[in-house]
N, C-alpha and C. Protein backbone atom coordinates (compact mmCIF):
# COMPACT_ATOMS: atom_id res chain seq x y z
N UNK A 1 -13.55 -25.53 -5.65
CA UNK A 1 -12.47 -26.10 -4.89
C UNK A 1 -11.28 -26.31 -5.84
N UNK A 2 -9.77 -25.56 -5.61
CA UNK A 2 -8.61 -26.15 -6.42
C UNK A 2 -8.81 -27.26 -5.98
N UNK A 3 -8.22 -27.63 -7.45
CA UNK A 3 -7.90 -29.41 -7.62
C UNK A 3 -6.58 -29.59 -8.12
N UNK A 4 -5.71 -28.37 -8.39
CA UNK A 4 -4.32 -28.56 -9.03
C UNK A 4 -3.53 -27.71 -8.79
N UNK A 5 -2.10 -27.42 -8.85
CA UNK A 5 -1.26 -26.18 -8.96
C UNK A 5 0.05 -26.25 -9.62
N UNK A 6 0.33 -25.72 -10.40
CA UNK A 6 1.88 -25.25 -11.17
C UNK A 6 2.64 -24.28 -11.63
N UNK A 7 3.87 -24.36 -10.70
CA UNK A 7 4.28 -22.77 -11.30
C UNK A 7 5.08 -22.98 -12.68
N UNK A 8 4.87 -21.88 -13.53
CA UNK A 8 6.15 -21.86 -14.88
C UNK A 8 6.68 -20.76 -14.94
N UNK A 9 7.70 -20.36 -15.80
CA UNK A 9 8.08 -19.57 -15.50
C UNK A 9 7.41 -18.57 -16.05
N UNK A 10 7.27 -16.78 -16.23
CA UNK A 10 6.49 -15.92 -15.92
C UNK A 10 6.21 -15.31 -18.12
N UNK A 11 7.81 -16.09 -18.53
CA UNK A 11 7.34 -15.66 -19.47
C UNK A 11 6.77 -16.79 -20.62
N UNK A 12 6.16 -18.06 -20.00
CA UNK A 12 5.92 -19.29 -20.70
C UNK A 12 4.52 -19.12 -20.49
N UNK A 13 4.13 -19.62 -21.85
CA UNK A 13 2.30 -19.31 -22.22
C UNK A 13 2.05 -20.81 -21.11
N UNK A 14 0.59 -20.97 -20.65
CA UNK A 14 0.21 -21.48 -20.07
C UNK A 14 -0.77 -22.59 -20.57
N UNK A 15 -0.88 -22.87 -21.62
CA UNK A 15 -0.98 -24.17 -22.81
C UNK A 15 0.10 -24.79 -22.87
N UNK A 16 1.50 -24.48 -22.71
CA UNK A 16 2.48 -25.03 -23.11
C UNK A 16 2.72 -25.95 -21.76
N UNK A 17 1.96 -25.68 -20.54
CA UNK A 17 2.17 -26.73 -19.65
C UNK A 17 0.73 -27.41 -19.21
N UNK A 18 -0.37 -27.61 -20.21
CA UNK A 18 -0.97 -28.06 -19.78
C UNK A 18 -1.24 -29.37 -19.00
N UNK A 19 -0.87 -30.09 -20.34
CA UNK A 19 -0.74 -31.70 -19.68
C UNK A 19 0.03 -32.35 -18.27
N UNK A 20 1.27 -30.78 -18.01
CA UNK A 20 1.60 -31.29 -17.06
C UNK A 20 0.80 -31.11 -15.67
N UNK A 21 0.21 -29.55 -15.85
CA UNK A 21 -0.87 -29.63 -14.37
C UNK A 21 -1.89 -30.85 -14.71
N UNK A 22 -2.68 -31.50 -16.04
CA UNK A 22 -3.64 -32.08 -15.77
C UNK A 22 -3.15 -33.41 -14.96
N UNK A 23 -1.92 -33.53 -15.18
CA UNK A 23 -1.42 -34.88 -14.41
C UNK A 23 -1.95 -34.30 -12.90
N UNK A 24 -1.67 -33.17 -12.09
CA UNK A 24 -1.24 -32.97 -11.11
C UNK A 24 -2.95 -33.08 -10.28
N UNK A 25 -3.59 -33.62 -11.00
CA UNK A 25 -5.27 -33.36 -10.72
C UNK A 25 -5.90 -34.45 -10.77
N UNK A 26 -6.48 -35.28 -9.42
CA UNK A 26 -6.79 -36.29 -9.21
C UNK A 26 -8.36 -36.01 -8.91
N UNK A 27 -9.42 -36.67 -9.24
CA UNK A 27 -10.72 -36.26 -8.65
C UNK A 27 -11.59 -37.79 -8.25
N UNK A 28 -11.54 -38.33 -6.69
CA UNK A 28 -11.96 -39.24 -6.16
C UNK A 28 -10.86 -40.46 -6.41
N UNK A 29 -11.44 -41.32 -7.18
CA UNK A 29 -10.40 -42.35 -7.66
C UNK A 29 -10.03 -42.14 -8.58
N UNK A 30 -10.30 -41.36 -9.37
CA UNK A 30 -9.90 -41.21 -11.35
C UNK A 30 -8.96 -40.27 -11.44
N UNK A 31 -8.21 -40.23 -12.37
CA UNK A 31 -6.99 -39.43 -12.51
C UNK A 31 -7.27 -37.86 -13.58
N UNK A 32 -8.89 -38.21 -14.13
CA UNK A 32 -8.97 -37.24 -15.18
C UNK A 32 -10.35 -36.83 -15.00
N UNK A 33 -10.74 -35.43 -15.25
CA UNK A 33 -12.26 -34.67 -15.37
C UNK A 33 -12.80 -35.43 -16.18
N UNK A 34 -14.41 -35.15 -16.28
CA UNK A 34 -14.81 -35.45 -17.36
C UNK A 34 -14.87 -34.17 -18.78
N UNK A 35 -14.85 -33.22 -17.77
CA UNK A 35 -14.53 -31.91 -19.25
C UNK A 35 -14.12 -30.89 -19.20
N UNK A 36 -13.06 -30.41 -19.56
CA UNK A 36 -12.11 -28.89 -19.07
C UNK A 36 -12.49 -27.54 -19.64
N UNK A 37 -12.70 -26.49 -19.97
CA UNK A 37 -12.99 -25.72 -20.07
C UNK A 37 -11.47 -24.56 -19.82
N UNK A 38 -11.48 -24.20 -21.48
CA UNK A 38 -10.36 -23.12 -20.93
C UNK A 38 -11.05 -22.19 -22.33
N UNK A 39 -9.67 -20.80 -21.95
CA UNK A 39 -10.33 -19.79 -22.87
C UNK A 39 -9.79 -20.17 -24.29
N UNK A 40 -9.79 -19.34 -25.30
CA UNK A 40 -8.92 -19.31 -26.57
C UNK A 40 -7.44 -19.81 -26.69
N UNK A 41 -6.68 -19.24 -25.43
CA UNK A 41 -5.56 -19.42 -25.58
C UNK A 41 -4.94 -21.07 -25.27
N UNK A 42 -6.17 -21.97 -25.21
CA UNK A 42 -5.93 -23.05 -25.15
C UNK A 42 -6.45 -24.06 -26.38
N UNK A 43 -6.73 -23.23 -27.42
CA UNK A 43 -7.55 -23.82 -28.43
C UNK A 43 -6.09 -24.52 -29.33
N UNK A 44 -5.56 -25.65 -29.47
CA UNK A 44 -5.02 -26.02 -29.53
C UNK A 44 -4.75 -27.38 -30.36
N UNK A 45 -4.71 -28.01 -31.65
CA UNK A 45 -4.48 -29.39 -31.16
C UNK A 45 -4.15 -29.96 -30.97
N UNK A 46 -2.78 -29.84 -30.47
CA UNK A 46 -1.97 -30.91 -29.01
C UNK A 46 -2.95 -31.17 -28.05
N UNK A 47 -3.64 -29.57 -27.33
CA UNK A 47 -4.42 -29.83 -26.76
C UNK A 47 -5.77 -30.72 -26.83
N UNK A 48 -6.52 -30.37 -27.41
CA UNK A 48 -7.32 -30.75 -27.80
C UNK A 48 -7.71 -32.47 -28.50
N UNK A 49 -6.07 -33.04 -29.19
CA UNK A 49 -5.99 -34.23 -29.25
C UNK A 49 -5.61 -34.89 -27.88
N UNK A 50 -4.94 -34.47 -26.42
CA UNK A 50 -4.40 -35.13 -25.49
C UNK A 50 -6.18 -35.44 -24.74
N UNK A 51 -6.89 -34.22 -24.95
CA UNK A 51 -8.01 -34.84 -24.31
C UNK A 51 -8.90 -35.60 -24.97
N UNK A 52 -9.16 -35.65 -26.34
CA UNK A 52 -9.90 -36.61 -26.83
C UNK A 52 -9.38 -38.02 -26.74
N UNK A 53 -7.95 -38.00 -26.71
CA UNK A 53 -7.28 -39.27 -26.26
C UNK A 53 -7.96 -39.90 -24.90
N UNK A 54 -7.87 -39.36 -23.73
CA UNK A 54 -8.20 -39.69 -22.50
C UNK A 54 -9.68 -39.40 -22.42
N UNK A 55 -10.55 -38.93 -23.24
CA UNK A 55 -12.36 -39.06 -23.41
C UNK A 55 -12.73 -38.33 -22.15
N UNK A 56 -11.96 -37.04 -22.83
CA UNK A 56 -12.33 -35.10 -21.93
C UNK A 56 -12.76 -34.68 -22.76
N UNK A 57 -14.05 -33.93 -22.16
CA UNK A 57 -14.34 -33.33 -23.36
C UNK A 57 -13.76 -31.76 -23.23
N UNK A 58 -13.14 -31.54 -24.36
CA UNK A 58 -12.49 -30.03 -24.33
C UNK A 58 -13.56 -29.16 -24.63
N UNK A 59 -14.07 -28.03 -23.83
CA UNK A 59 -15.12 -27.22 -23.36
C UNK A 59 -14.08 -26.11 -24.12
N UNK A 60 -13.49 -25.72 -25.03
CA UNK A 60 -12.50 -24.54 -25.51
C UNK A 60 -13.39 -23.95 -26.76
N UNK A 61 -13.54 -23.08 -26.84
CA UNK A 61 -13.53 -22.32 -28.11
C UNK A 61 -12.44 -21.75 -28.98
N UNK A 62 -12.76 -21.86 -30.32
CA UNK A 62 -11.68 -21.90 -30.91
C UNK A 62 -11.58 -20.14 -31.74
N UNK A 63 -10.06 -20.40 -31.92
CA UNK A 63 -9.34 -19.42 -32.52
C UNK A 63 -9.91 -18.70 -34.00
N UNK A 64 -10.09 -17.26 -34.08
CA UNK A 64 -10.57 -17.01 -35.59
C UNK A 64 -10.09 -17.81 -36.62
N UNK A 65 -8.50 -18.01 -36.85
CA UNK A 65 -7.75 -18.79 -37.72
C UNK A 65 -7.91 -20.38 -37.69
N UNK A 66 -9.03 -21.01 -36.92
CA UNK A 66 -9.61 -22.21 -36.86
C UNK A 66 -10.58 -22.38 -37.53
N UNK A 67 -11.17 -23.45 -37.80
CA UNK A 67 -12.08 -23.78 -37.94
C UNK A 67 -12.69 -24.03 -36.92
N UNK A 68 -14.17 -24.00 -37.04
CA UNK A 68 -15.23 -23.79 -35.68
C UNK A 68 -15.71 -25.26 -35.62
N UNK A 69 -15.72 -25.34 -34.27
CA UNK A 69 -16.46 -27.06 -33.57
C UNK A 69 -17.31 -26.24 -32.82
N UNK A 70 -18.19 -27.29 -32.35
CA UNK A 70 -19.17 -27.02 -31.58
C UNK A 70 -18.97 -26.69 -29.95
N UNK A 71 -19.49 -25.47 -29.55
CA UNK A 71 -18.72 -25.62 -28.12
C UNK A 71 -20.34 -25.61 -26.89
N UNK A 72 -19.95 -26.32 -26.03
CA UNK A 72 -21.50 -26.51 -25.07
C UNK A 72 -21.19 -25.30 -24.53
N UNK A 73 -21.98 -24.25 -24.74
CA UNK A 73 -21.90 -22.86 -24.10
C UNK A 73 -22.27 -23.24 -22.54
N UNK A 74 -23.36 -23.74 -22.34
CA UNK A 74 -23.39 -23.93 -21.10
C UNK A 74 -22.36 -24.34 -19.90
N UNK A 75 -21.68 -25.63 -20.54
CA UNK A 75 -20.67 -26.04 -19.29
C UNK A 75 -19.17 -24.38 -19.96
N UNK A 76 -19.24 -23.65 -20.68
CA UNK A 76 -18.18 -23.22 -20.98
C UNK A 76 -18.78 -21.76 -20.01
N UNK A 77 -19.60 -21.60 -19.76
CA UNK A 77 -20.09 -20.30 -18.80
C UNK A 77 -19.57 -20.54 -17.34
N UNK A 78 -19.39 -22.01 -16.97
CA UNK A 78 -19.12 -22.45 -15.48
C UNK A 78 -17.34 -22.44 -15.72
N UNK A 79 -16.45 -21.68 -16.96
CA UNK A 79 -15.03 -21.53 -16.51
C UNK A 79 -15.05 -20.36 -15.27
N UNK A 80 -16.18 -19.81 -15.34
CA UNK A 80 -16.18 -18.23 -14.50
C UNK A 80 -15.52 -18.59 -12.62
N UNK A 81 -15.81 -20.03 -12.33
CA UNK A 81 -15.40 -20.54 -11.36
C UNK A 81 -13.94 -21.04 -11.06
N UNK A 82 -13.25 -20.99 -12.28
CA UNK A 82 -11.99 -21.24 -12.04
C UNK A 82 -10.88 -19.38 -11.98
N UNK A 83 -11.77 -18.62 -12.39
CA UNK A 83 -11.13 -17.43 -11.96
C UNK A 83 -11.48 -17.39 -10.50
N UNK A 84 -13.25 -17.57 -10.43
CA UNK A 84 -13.29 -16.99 -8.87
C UNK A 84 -12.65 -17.53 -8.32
N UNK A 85 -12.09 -18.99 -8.11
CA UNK A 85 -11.12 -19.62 -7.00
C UNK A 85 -9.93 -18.90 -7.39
N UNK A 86 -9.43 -18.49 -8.67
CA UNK A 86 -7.87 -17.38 -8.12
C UNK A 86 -8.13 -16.09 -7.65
N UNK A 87 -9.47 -15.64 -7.76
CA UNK A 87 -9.26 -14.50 -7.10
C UNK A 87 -9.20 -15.15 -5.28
N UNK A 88 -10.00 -16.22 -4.83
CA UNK A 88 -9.68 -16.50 -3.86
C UNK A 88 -8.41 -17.07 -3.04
N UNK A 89 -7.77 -17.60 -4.02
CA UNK A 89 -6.41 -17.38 -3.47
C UNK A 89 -5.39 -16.35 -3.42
N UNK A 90 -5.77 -15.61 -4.19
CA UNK A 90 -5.26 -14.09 -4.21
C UNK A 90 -5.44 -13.73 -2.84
N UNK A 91 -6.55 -13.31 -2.35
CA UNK A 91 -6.90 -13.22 -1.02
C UNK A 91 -5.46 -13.33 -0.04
N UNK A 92 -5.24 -14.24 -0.34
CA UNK A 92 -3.51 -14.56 0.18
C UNK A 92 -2.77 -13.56 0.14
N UNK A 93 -2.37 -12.72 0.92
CA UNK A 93 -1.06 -12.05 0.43
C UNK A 93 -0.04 -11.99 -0.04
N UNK A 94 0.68 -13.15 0.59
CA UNK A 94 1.86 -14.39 -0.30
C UNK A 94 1.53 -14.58 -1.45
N UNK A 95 0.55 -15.03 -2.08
CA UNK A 95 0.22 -15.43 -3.07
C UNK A 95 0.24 -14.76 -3.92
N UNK A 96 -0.94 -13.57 -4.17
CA UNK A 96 -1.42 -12.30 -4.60
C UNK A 96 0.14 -11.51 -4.94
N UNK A 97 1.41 -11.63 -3.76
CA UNK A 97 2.30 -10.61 -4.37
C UNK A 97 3.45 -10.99 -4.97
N UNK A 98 3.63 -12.58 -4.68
CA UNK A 98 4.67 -13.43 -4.44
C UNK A 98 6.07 -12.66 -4.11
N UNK A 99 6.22 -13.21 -2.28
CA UNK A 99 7.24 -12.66 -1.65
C UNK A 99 7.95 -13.90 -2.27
N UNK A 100 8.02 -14.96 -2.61
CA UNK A 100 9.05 -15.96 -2.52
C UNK A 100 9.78 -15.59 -3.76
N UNK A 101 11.34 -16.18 -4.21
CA UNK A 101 11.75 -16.13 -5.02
C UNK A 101 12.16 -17.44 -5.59
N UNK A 102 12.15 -18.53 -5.15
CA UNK A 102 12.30 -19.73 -5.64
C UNK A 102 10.62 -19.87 -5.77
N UNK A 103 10.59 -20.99 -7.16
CA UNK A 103 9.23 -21.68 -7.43
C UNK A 103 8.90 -22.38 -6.82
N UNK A 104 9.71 -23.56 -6.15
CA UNK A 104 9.57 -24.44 -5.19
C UNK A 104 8.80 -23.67 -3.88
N UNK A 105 9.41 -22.57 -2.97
CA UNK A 105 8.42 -22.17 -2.26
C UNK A 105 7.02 -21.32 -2.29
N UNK A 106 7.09 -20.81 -3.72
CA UNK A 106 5.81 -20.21 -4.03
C UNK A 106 4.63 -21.10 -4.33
N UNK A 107 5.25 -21.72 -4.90
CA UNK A 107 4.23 -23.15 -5.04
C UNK A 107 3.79 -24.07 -3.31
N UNK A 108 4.30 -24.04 -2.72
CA UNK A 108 4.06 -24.07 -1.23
C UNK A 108 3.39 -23.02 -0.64
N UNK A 109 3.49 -21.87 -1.29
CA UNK A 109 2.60 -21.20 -0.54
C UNK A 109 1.34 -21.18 -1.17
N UNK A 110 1.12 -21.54 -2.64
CA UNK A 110 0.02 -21.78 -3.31
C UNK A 110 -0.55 -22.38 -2.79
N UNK A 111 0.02 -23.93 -2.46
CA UNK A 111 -0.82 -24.97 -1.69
C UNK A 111 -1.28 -24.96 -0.54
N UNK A 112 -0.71 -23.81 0.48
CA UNK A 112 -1.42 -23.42 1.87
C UNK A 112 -2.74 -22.46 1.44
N UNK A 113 -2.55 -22.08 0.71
CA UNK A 113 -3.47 -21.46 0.18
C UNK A 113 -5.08 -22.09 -0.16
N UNK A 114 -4.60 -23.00 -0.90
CA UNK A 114 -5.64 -23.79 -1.36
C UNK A 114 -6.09 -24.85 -0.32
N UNK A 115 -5.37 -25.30 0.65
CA UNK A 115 -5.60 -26.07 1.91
C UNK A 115 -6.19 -24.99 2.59
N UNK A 116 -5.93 -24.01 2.91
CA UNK A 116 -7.29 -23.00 3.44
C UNK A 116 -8.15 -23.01 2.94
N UNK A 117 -8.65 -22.49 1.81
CA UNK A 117 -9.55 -22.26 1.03
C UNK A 117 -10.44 -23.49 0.95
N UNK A 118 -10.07 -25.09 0.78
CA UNK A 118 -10.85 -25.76 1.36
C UNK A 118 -11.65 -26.09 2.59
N UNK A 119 -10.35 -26.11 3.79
CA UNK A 119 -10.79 -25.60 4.85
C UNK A 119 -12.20 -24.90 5.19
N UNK A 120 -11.99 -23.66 4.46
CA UNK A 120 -13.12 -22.69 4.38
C UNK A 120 -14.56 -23.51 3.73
N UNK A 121 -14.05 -23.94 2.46
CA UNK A 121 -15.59 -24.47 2.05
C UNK A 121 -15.87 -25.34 2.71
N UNK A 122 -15.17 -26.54 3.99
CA UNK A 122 -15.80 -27.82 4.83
C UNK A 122 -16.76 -26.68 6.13
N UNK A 123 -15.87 -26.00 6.61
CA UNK A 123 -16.36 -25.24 7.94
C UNK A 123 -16.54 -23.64 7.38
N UNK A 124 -17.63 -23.37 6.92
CA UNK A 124 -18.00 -21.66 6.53
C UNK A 124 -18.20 -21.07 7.99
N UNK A 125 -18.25 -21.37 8.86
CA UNK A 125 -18.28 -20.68 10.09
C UNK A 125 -17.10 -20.08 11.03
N UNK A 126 -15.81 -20.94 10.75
CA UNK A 126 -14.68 -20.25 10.82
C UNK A 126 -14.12 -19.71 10.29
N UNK A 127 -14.23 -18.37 9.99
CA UNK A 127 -13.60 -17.56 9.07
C UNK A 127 -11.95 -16.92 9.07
N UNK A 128 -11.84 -17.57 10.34
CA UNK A 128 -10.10 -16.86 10.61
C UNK A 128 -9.15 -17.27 9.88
């Protein structure tokens, strides 16, 4: 299930806005996961200090030019679920081609997107 969305612009790495989607991600009453999981390109330590700050555990593996920490392979095998939900919003056509040209409405169409896609996981029997 998305839990967040942000557009940047197309030629800005996507570490460089992390902290701001993690704001954008609420789960029950708490404002923060208990552990994120991203690829290399988030191996970081801005990153990596913003979540030990807030007691996330960063699920990242690190960069050759790092030094190596320990990474729980296991919860880092379950990132495979944050692609499958973009390929499921892909599914979208809007989405998948982006007709919009302002961010403001692409990002609206992201979020219809993802309001379906929940949709879908409460009622699997309506598929329309």
């Amino acid at each position: 299930m998305p839990l967040g969305a942000l557009v940047t612009a197309g030629q800005a790495h996507e570490s460089k806005s992390f902290e701001a989607l993690m704001d954008t991600v609420k789960i029950r009453r708490r404002r923060r996961p208990d552990a994120v999981a991203g690829d290399r390109g988030y191996s970081y330590p801005r990153i990596r200090g913003w979540c030990r700050r807030r007691g996330i555990e960063a699920v990242i593996p690190t960069r050759r030019d790092q030094p190596r920490e320990r990474l729980d392979r296991r919860k880092y095998r379950r990132r495979n679920v944050v692609e499958r939900c973009i390929g499921w919003l892909k599914e979208s056509r809007r989405v998948a081609t982006r007709y919009e040209k302002l961010a403001t409405h692409y990002l609206a169409m992201v979020k219809l997107a993802m309001i379906q896609r929940c949709l879908r996981l409460l009622d699997p029997s309506n598929r329309a």
